[in-house]
N, C-alpha and C. Protein backbone atom coordinates (compact mmCIF):
# COMPACT_ATOMS: atom_id res chain seq x y z
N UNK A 1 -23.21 -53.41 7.53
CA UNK A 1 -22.96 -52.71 8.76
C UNK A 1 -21.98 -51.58 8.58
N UNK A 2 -21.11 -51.41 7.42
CA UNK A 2 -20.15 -50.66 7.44
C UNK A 2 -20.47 -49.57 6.87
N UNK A 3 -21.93 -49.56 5.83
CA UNK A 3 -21.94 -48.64 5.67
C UNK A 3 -23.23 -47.87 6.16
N UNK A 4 -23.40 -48.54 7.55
CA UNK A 4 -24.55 -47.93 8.08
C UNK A 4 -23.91 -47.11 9.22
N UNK A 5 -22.37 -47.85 9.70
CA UNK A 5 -21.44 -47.03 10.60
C UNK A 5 -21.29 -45.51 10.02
N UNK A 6 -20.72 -46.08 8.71
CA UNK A 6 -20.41 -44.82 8.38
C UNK A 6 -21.54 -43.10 7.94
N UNK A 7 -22.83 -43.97 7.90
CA UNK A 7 -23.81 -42.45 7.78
C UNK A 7 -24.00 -42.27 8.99
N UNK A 8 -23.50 -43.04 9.99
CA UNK A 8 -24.19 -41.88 11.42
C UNK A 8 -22.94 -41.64 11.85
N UNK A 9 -21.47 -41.89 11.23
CA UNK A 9 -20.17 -41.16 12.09
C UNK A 9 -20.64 -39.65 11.61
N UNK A 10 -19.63 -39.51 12.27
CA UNK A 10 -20.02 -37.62 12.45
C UNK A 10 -18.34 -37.39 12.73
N UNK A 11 -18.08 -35.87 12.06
CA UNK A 11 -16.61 -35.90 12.65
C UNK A 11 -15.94 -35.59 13.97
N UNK A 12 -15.36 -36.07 14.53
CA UNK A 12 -14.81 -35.50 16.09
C UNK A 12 -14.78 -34.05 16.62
N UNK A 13 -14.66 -33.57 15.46
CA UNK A 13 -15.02 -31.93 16.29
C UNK A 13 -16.48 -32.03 17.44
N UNK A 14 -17.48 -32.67 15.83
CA UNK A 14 -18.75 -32.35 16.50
C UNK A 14 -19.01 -33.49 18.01
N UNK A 15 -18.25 -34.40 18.04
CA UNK A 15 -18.39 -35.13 19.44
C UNK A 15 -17.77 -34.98 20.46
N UNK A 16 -16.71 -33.84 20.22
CA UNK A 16 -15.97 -33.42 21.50
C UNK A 16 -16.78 -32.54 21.78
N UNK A 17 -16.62 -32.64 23.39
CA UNK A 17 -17.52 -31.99 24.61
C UNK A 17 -16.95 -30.56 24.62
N UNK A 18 -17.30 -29.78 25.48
CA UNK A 18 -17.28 -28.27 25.73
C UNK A 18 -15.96 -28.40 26.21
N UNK A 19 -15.69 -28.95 27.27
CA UNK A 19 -14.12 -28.88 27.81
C UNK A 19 -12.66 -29.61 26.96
N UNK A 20 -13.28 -30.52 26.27
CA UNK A 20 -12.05 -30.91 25.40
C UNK A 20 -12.40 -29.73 24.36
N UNK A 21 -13.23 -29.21 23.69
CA UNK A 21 -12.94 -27.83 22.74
C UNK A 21 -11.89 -26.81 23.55
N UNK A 22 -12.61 -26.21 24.76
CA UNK A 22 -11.85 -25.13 25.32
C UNK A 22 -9.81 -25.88 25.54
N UNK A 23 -10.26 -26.80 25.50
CA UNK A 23 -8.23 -27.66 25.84
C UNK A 23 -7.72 -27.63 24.60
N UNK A 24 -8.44 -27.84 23.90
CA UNK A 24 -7.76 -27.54 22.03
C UNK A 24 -7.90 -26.21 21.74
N UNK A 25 -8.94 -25.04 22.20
CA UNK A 25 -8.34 -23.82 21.85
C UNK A 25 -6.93 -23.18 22.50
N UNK A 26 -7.21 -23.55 23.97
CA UNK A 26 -5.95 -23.14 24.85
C UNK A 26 -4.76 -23.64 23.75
N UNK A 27 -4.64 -25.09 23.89
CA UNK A 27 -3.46 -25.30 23.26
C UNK A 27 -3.10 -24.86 21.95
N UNK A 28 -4.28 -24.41 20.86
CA UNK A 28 -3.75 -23.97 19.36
C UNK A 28 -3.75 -22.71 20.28
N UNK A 29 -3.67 -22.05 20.79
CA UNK A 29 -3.91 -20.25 21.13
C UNK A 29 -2.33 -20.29 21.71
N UNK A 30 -1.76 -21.15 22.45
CA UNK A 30 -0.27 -21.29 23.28
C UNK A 30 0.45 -21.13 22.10
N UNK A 31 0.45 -22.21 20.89
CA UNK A 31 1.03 -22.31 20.14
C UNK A 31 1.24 -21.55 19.08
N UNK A 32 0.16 -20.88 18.78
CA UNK A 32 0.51 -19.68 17.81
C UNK A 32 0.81 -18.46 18.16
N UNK A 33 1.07 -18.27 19.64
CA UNK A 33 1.59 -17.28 20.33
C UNK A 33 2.84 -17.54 20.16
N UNK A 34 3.15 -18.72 20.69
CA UNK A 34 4.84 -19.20 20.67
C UNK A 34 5.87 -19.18 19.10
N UNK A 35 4.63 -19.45 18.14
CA UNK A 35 5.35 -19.34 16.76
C UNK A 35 5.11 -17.69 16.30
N UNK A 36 4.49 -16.67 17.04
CA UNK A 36 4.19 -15.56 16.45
C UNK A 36 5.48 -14.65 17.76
N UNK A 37 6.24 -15.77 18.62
CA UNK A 37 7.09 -14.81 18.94
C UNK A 37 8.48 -15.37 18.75
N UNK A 38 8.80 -16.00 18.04
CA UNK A 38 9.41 -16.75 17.35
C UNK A 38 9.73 -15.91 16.04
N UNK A 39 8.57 -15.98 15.30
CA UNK A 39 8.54 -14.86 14.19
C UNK A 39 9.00 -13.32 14.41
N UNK A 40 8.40 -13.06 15.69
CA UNK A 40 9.08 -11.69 16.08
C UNK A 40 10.98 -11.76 16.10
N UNK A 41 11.18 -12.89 16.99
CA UNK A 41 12.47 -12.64 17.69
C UNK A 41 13.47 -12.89 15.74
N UNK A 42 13.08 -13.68 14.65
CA UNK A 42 13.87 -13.80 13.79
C UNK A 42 13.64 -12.48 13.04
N UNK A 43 12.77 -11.57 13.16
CA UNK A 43 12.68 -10.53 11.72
C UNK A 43 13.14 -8.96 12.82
N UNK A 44 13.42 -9.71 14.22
CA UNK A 44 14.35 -8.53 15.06
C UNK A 44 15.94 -8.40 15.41
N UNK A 45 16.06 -10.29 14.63
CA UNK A 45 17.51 -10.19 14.65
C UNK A 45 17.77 -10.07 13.21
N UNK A 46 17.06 -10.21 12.06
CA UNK A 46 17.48 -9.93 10.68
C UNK A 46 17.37 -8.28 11.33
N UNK A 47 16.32 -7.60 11.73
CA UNK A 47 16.54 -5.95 11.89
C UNK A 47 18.05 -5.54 12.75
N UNK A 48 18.57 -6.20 13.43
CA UNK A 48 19.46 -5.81 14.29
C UNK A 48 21.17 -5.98 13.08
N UNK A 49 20.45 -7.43 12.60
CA UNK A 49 22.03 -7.03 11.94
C UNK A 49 21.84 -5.75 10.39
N UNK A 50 20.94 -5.78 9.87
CA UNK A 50 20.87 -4.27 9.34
C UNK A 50 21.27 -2.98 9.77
N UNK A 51 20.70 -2.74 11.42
CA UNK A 51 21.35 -1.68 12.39
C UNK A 51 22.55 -1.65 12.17
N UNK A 52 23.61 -3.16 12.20
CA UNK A 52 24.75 -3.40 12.58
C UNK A 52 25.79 -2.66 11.55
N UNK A 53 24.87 -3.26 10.06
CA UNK A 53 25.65 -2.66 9.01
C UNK A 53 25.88 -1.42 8.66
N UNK A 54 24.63 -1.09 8.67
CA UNK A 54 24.92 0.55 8.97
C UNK A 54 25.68 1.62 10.20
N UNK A 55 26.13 1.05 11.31
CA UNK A 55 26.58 1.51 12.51
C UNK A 55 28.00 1.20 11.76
N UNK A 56 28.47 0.00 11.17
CA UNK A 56 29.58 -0.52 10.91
C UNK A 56 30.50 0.77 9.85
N UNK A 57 28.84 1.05 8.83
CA UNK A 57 29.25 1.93 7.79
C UNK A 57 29.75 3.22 8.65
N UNK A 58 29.13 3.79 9.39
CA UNK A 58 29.03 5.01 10.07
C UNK A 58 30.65 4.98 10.81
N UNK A 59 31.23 3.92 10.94
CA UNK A 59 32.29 3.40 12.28
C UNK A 59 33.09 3.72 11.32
N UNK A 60 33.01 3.20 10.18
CA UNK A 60 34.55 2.62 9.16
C UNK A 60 34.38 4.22 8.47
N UNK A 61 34.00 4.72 8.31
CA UNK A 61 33.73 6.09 7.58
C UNK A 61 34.77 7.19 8.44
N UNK A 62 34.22 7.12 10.02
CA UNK A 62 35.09 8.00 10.66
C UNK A 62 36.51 7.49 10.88
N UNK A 63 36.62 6.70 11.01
CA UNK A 63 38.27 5.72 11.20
C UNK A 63 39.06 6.29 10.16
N UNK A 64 38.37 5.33 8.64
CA UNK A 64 39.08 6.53 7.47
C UNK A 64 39.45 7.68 7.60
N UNK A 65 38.23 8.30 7.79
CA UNK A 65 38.45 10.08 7.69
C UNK A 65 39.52 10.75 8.55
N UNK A 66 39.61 9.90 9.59
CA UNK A 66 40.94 10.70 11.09
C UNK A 66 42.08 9.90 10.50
N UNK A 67 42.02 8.70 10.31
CA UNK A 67 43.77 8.35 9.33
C UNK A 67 43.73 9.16 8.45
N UNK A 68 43.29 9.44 6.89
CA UNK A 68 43.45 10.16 5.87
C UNK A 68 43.91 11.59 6.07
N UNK A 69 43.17 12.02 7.46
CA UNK A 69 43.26 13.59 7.85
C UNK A 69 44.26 14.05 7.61
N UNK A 70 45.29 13.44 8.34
CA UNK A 70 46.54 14.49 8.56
C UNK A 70 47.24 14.34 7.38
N UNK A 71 47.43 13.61 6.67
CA UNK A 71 48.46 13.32 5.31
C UNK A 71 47.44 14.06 4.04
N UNK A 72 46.90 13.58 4.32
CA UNK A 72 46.01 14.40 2.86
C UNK A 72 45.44 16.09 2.84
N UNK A 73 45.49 16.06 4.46
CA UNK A 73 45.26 17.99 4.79
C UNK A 73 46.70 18.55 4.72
N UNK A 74 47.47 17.73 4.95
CA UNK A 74 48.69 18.67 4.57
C UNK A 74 49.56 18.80 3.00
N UNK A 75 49.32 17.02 2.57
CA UNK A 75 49.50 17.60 1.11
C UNK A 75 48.13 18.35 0.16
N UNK A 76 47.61 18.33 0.19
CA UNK A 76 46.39 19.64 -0.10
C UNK A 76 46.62 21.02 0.23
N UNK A 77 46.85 21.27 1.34
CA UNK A 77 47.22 22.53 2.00
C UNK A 77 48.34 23.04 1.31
N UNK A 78 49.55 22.36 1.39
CA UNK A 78 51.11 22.71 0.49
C UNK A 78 50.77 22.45 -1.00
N UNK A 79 49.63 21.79 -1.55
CA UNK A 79 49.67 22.05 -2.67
C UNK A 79 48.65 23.61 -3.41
N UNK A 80 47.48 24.01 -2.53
CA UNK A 80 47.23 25.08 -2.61
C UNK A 80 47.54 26.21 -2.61
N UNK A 81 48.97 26.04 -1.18
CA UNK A 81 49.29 27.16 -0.82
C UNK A 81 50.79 27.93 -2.61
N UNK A 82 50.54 26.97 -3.03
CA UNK A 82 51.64 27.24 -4.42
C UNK A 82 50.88 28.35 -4.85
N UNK A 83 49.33 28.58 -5.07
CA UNK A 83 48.81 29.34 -5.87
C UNK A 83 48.29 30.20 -4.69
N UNK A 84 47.91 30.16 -3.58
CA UNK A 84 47.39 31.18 -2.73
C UNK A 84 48.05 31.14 -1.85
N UNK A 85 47.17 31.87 -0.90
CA UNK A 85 48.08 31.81 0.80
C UNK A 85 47.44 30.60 1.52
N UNK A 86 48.79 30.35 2.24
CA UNK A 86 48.29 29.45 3.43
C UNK A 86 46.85 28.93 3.69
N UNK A 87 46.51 30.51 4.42
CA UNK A 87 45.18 30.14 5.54
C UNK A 87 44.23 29.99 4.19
N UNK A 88 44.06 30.22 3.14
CA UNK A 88 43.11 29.94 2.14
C UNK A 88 42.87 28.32 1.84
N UNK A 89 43.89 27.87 1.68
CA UNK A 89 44.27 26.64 1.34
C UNK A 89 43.95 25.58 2.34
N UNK A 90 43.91 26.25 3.38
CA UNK A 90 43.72 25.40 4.64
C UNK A 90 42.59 25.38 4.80
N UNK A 91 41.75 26.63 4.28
CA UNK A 91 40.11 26.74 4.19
C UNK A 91 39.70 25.99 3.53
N UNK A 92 40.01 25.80 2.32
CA UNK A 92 39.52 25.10 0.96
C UNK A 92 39.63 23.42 1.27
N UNK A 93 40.24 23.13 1.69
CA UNK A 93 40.59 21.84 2.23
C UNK A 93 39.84 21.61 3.34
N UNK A 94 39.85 21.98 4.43
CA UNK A 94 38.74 21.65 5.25
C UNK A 94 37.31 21.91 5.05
N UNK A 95 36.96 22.83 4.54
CA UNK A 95 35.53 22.97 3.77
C UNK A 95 35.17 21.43 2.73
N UNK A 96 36.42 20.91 1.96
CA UNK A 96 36.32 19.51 1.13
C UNK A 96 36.02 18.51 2.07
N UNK A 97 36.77 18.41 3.20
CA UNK A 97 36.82 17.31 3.88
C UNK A 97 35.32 17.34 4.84
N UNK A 98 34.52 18.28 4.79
CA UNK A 98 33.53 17.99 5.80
C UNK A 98 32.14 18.00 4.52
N UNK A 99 32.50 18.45 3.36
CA UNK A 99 31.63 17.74 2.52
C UNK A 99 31.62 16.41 2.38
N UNK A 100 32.98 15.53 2.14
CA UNK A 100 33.28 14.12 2.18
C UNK A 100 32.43 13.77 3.48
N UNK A 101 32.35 14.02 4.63
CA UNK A 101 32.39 13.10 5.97
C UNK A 101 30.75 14.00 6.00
N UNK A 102 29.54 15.08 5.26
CA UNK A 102 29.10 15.01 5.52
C UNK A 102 28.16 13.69 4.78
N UNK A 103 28.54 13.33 3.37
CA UNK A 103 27.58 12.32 2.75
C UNK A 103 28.39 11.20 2.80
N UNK A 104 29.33 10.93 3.63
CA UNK A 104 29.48 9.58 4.10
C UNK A 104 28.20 9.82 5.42
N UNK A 105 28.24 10.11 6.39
CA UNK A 105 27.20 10.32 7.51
C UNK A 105 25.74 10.04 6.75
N UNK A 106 25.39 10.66 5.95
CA UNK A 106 23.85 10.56 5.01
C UNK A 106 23.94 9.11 4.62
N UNK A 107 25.21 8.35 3.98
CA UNK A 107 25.00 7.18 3.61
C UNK A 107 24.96 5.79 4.79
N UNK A 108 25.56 6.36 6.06
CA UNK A 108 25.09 5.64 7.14
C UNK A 108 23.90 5.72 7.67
N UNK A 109 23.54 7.27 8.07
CA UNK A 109 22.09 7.33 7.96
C UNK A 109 21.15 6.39 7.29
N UNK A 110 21.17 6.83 6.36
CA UNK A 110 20.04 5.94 5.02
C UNK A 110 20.37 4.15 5.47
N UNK A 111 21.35 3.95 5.89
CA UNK A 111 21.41 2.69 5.83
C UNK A 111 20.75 2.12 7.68
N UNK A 112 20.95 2.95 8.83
CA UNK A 112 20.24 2.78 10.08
C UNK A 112 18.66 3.08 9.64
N UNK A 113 18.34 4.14 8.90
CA UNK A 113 16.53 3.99 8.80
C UNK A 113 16.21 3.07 7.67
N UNK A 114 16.94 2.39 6.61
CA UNK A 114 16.25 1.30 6.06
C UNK A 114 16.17 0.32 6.91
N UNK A 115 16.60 -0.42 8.00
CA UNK A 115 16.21 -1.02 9.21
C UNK A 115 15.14 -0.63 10.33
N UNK A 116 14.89 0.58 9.90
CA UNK A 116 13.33 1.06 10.99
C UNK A 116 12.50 1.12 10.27
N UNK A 117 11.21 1.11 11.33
CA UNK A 117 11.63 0.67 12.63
C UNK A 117 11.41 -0.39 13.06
N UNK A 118 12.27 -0.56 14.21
CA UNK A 118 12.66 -1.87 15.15
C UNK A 118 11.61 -2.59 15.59
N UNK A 119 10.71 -2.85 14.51
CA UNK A 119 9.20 -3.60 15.18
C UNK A 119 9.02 -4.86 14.05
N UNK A 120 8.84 -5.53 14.69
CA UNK A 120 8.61 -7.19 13.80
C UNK A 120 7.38 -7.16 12.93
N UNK A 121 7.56 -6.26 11.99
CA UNK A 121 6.08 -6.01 11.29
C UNK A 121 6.10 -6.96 10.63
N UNK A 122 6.49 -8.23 10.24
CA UNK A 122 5.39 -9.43 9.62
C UNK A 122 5.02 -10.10 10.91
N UNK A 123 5.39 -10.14 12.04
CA UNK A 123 4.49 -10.88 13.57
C UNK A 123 3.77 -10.11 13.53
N UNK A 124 3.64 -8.25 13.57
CA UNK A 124 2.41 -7.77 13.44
C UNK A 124 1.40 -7.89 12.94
N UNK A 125 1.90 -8.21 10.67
CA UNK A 125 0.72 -8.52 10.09
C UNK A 125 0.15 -9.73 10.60
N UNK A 126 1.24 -11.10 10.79
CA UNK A 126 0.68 -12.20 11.04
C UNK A 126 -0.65 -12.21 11.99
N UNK A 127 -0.24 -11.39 13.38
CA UNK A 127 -1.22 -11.51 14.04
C UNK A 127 -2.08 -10.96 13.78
N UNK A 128 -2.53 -9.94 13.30
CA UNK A 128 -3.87 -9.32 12.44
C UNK A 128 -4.61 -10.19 11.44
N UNK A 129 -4.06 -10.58 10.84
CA UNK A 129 -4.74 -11.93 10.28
C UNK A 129 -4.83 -12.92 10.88
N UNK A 130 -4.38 -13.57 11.55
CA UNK A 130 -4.93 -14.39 12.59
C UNK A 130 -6.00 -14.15 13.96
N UNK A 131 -5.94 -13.08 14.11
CA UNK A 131 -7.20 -12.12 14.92
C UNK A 131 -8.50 -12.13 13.96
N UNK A 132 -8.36 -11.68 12.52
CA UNK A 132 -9.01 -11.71 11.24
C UNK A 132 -9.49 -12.79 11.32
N UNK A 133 -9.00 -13.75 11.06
CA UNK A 133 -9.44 -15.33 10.32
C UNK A 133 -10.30 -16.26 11.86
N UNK A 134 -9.84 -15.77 12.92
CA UNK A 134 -10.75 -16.55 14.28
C UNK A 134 -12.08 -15.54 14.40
N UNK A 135 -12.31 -14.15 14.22
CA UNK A 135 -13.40 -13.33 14.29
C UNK A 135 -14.12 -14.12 13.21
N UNK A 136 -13.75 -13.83 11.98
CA UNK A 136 -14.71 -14.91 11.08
C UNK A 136 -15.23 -15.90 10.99
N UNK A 137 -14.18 -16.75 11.57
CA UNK A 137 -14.78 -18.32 12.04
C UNK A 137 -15.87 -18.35 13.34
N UNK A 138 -15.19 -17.22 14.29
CA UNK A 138 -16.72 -17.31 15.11
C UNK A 138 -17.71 -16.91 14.82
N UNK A 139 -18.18 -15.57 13.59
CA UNK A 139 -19.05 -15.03 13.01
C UNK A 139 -20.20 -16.33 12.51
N UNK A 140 -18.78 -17.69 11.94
CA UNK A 140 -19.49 -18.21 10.83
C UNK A 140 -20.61 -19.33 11.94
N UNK A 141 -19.79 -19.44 12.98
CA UNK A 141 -20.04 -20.72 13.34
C UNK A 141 -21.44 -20.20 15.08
N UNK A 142 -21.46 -18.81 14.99
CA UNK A 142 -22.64 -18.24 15.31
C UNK A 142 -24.42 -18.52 14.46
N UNK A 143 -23.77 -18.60 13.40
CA UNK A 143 -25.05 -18.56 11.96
C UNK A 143 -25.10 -19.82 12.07
């Protein structure tokens, strides 16, 4: 008898009715929504603290640069002015200092767009392949 049970079982997919299928798609369809925004919200807070570091870089860059200012533009300035005039010296020195503060700025830069953009592109790929892999399965299960 047991193994006459077993050539006519069939697996439960094929004996669930039309409405218990549609209650198991609903519920796998809830659920991989819920883990595909899940996935979003963690690869938008790994993106946010990237933003952070770089905003941080951009922050600590100018802080430096306005303490350093006044002590280092004036011994620069009095040390130029030994060999030239004044207002030269004062040129030469501020022309230095906005080369410094312009590729500190480029290195904050570079560090806010290696964090863009602000879109959860593995929830994106995920869901493209998962859009992918249910089109196929209905393709297959059409034939």
């Amino acid at each position: 008898m047991a193994a006459n049970s077993r050539s006519t079982a069939t697996p439960s997919s094929e004996q669930d009715s039309i409405p218990e299928l549609l209650q198991q798609l609903t519920t796998q369809t809830t659920r991989l929504a819920e883990k595909e925004i899940e996935l979003a919200k963690a690869e938008m807070a790994l993106k946010g603290r990237r933003i952070g570091i770089g905003a941080g870089a951009f922050s600590a860059a100018g802080i430096l640069a306005l303490l350093a200012l006044g002590a280092l533009t004036a011994a620069a300035i009095l040390a130029l002015s030994t060999l030239l005039d004044g207002w030269l010296a004062a040129l030469i020195v501020a022309a230095a200092y906005l080369l410094v503060a312009g590729v500190l700025g480029l290195m904050g830069r570079s560090r806010v767009q290696a964090a863009a953009p602000p879109m959860p592109e593995q929830m994106i790929e995920s869901v493209k392949e998962d859009v992918n892999r249910t089109k196929d399965r209905a393709k297959e299960g059409r034939q």
